[in-house]
N, C-alpha and C. Protein backbone atom coordinates (compact mmCIF):
# COMPACT_ATOMS: atom_id res chain seq x y z
N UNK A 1 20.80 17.48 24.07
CA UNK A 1 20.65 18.53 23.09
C UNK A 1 19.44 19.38 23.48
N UNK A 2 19.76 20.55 23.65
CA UNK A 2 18.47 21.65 23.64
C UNK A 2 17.37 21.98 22.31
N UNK A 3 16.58 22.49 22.83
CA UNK A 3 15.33 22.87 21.66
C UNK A 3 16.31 23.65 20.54
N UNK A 4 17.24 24.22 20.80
CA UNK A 4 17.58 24.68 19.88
C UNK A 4 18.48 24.47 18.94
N UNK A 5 19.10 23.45 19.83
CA UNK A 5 19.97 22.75 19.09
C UNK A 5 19.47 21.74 17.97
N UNK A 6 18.43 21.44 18.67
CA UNK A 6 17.51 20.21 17.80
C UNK A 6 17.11 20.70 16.46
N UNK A 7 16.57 22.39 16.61
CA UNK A 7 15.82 22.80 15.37
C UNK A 7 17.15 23.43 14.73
N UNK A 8 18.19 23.35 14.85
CA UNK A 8 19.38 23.65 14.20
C UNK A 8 19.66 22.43 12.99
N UNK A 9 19.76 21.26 13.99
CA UNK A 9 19.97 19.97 13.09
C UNK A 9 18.54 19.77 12.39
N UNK A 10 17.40 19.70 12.29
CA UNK A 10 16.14 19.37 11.78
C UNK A 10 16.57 20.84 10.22
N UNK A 11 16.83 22.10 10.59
CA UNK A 11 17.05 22.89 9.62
C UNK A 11 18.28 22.22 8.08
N UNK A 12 19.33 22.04 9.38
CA UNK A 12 20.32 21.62 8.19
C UNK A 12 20.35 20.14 7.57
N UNK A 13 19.45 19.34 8.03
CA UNK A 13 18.94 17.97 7.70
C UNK A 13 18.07 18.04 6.45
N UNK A 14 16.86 19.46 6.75
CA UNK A 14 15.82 19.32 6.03
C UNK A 14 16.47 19.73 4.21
N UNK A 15 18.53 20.62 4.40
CA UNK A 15 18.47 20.10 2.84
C UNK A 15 18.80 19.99 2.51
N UNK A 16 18.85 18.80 2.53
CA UNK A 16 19.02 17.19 2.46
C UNK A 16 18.11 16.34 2.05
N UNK A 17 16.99 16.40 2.48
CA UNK A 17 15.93 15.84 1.94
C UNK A 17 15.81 16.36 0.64
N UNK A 18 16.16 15.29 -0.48
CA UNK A 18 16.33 15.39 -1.92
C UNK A 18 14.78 15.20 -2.36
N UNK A 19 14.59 13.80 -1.97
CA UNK A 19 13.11 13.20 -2.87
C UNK A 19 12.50 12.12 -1.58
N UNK A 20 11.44 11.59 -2.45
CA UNK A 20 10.57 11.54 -1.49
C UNK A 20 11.26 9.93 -0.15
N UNK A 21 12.32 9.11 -0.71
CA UNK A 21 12.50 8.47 0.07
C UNK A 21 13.43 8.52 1.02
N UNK A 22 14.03 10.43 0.93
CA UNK A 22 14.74 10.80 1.89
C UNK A 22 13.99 11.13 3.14
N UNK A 23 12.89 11.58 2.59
CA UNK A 23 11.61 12.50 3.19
C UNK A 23 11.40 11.04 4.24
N UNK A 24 10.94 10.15 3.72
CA UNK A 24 10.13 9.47 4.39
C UNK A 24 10.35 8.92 5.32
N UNK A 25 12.67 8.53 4.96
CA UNK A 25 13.49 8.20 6.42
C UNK A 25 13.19 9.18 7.28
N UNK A 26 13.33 10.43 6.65
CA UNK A 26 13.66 11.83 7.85
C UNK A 26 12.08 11.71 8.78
N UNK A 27 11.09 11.69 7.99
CA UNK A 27 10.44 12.02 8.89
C UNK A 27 9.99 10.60 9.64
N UNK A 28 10.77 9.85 9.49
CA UNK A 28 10.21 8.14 10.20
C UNK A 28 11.58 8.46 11.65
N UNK A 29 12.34 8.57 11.30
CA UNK A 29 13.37 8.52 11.98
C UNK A 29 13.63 9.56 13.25
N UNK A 30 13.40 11.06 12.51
CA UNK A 30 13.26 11.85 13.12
C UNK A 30 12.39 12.72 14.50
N UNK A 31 11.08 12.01 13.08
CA UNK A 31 9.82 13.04 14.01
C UNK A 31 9.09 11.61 14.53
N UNK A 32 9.74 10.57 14.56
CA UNK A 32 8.71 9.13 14.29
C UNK A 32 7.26 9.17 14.09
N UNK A 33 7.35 9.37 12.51
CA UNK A 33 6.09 9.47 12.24
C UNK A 33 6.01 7.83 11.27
N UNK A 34 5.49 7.22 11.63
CA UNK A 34 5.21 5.90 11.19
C UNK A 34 5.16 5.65 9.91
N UNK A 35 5.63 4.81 8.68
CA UNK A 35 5.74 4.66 6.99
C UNK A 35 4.39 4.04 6.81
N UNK A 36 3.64 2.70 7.77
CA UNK A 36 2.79 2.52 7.50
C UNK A 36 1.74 2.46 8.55
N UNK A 37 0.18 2.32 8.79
CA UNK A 37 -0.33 2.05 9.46
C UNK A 37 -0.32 1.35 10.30
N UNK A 38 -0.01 0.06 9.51
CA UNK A 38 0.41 -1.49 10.21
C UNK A 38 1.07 -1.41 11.20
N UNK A 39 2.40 0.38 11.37
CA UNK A 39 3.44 0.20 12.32
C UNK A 39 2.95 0.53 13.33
N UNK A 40 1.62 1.17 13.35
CA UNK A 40 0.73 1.98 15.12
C UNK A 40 0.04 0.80 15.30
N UNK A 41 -0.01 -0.55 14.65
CA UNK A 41 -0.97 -1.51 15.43
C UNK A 41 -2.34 -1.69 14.36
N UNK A 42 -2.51 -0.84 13.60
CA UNK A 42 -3.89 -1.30 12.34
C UNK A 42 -3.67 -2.50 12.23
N UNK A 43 -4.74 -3.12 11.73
CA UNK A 43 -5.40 -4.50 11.88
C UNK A 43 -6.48 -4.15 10.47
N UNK A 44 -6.08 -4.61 9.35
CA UNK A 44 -7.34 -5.38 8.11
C UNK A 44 -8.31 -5.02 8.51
N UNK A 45 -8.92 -5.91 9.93
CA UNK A 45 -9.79 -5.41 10.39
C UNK A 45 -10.61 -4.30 10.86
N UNK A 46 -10.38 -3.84 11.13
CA UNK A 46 -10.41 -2.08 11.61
C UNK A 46 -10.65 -1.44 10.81
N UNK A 47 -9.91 -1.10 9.57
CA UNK A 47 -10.50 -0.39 8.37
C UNK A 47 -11.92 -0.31 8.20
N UNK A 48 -12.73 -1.43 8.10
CA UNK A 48 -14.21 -0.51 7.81
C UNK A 48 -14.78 0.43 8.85
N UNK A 49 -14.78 0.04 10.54
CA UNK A 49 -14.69 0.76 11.62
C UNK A 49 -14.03 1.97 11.44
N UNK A 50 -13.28 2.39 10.92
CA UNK A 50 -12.25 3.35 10.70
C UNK A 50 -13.01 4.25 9.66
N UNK A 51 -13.43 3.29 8.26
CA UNK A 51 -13.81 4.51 7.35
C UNK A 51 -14.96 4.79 7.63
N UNK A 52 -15.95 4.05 8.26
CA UNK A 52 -17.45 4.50 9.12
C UNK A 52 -17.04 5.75 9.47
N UNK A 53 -16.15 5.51 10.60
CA UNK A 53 -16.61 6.72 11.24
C UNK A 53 -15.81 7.85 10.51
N UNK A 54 -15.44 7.94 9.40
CA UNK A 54 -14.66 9.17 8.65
C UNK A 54 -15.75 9.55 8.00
N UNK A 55 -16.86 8.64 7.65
CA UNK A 55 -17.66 9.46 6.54
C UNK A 55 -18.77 10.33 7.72
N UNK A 56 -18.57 9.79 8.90
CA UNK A 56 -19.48 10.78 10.19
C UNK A 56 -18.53 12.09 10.50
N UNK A 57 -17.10 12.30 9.83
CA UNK A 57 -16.57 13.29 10.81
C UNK A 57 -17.40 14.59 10.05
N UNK A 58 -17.19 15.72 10.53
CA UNK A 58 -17.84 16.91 10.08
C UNK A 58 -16.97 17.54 8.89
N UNK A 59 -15.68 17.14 8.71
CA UNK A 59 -14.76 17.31 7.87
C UNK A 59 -15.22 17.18 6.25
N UNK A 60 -16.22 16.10 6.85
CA UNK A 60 -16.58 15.49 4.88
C UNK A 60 -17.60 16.44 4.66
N UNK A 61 -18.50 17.00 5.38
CA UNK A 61 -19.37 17.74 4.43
C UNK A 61 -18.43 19.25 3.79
N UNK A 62 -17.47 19.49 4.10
CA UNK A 62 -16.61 20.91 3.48
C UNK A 62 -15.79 20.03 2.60
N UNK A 63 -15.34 18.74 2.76
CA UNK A 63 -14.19 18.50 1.64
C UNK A 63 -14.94 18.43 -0.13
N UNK A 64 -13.49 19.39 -0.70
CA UNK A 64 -13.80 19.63 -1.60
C UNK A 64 -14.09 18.51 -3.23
N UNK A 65 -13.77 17.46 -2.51
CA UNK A 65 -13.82 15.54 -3.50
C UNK A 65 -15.24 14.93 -2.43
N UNK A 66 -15.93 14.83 -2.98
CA UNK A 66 -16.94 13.67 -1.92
C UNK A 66 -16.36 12.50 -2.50
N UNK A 67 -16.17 11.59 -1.19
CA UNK A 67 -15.79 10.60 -1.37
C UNK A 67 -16.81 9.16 -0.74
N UNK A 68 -16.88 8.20 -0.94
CA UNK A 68 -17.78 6.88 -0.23
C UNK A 68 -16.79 6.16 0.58
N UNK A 69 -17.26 5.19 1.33
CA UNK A 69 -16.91 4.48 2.50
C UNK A 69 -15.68 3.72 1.67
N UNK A 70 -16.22 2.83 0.21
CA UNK A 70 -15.15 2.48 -0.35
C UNK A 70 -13.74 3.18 -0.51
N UNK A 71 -14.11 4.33 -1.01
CA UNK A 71 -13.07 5.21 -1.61
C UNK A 71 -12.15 5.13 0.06
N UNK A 72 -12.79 5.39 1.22
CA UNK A 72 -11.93 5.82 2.31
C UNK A 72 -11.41 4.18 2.74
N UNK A 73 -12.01 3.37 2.18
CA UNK A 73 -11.10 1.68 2.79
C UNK A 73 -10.48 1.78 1.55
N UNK A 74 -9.92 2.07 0.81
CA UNK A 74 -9.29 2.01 -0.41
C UNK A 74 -7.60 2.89 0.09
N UNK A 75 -8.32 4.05 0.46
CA UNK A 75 -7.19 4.84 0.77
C UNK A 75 -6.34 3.90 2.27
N UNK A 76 -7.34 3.18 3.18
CA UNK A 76 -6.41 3.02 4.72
C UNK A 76 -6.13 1.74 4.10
N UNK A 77 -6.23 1.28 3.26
CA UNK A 77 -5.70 -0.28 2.87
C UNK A 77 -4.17 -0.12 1.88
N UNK A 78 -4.26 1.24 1.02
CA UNK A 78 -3.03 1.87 1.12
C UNK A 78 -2.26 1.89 1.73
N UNK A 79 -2.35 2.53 2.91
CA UNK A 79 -1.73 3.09 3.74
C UNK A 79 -1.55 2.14 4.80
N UNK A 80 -2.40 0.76 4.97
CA UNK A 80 -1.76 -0.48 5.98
C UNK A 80 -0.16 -0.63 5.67
């Protein structure tokens, strides 16, 4: 299948996507974008390593919620 063929089917797929657990096959299936962390290899462990270095990115001083180290192992323990 060509590029264009591809964004032909991704168009007439996308409606289709009703709610969110259509969404989440399409884009697991499709674009393989992973449902959970756990599926790229995260490890329990890792999370604090992980939210360390989020509260260093340059991103947090513009975001508009300040958030703490907790708040960001809260969110990737979610998302394991």
């Amino acid at each position: 299948m060509n590029v264009q063929g591809f964004f032909l089917l991704v168009c007439f797929n996308l409606r289709f996507v009703s709610n969110l657990k259509h969404l989440k096959m399409f884009s697991t299936f499709v674009f393989c974008i992973p449902e959970k962390l756990s599926m790229m290899g995260l490890k329990e462990g890792d999370i604090e390593k992980l939210a360390n270095n989020a509260m260093k990115d340059i991103c947090m001083l513009t975001n508009p919620r300040q958030g703490s180290v907790e708040d960001i192992i809260d969110i990737y323990q979610a998302a394991l």
